[in-house]
Protein backbone atom coordinates (compact mmCIF):
# COMPACT_ATOMS: atom_id res chain seq x y z
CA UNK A 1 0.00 0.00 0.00
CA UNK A 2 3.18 2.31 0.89
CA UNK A 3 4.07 2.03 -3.13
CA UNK A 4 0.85 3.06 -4.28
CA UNK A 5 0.92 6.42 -2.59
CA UNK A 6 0.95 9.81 -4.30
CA UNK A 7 4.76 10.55 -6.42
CA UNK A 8 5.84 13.51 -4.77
CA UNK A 9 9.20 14.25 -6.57
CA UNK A 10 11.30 17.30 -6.66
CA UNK A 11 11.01 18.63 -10.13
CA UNK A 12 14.31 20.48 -10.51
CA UNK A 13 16.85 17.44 -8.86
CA UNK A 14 15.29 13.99 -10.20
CA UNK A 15 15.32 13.68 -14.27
CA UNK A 16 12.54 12.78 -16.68
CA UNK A 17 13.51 9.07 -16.43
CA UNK A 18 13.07 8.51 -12.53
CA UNK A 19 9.95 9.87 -12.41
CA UNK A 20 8.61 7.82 -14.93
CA UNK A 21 10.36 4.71 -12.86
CA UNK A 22 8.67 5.90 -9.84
CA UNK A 23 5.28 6.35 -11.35
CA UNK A 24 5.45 2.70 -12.86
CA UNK A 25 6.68 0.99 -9.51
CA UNK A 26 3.58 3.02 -8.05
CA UNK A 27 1.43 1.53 -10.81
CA UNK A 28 3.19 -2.26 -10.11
CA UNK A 29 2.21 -1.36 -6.47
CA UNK A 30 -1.58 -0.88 -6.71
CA UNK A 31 -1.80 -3.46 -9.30
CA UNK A 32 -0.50 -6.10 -7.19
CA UNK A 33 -3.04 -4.72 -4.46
CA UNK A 34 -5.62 -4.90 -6.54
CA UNK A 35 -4.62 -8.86 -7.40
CA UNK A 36 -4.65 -9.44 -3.20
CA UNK A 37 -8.07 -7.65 -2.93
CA UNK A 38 -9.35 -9.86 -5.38
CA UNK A 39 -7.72 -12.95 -4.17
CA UNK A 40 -9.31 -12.41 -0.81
CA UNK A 41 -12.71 -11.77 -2.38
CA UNK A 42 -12.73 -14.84 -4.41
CA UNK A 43 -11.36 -17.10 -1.24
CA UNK A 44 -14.27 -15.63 0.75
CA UNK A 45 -16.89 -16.25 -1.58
CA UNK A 46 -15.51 -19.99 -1.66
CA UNK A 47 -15.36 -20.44 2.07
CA UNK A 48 -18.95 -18.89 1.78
CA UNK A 49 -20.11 -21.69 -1.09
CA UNK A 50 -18.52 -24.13 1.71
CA UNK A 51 -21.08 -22.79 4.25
CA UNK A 52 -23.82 -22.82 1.77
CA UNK A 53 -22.77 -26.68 0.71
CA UNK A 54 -22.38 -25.06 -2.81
CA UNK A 55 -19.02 -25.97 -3.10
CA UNK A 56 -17.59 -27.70 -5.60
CA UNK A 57 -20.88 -27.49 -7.98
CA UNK A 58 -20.60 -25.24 -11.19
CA UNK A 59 -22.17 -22.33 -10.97
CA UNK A 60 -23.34 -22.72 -14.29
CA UNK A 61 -24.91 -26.00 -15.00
CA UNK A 62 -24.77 -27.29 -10.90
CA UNK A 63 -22.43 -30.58 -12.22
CA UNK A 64 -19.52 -31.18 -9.54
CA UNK A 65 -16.24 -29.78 -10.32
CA UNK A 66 -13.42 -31.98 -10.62
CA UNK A 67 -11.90 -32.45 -7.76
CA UNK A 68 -8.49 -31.93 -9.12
CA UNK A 69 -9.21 -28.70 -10.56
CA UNK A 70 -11.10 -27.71 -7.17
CA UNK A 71 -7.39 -28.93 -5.92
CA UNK A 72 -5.62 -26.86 -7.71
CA UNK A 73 -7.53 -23.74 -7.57
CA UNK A 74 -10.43 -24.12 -4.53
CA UNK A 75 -12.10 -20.38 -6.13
CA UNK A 76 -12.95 -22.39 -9.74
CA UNK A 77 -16.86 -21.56 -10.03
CA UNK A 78 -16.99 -23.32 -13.14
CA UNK A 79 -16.58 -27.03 -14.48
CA UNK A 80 -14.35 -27.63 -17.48
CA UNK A 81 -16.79 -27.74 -20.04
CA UNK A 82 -18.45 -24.32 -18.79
CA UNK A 83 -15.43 -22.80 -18.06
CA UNK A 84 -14.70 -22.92 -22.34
């Protein structure tokens, strides 16, 4: 969150280049935040299908997911064939 902050940089002593280095590790910073906010928003909706005993169905035609792909990635909401 520290990296996603405002650039405040000193016009006259940092050149043309480090500024546009510091604006793109401040655009690395919030875009890897936003991947971590929507990480945690997909694991809680999971852990929220597990309450429900919706987990592991596809959301789209209610067959159960695979259990390997559930393995790999627990968030899936779709089987393989509605996932295409």
């Amino acid at each position: 969150e520290e990296g996603s902050g405002t650039v405040h940089l000193d016009q006259q002593s940092v050149g043309r280049l480090s500024r546009m280095d510091a604006l793109q590790g401040q655009a690395l910073a919030k875009a890897g935040k936003e991947r971590a906010e929507l990480q945690l928003r997909q694991i809680e909706a999971a852990l929220a299908r597990i309450d429900n005993d919706d987990f592991g169905d596809c959301m789209e035609c209610g067959e159960p997911i695979n259990p390997k792909r559930l393995e790999i990635d627990p968030t899936v909401l779709y089987c393989i064939e509605c996932a295409r």
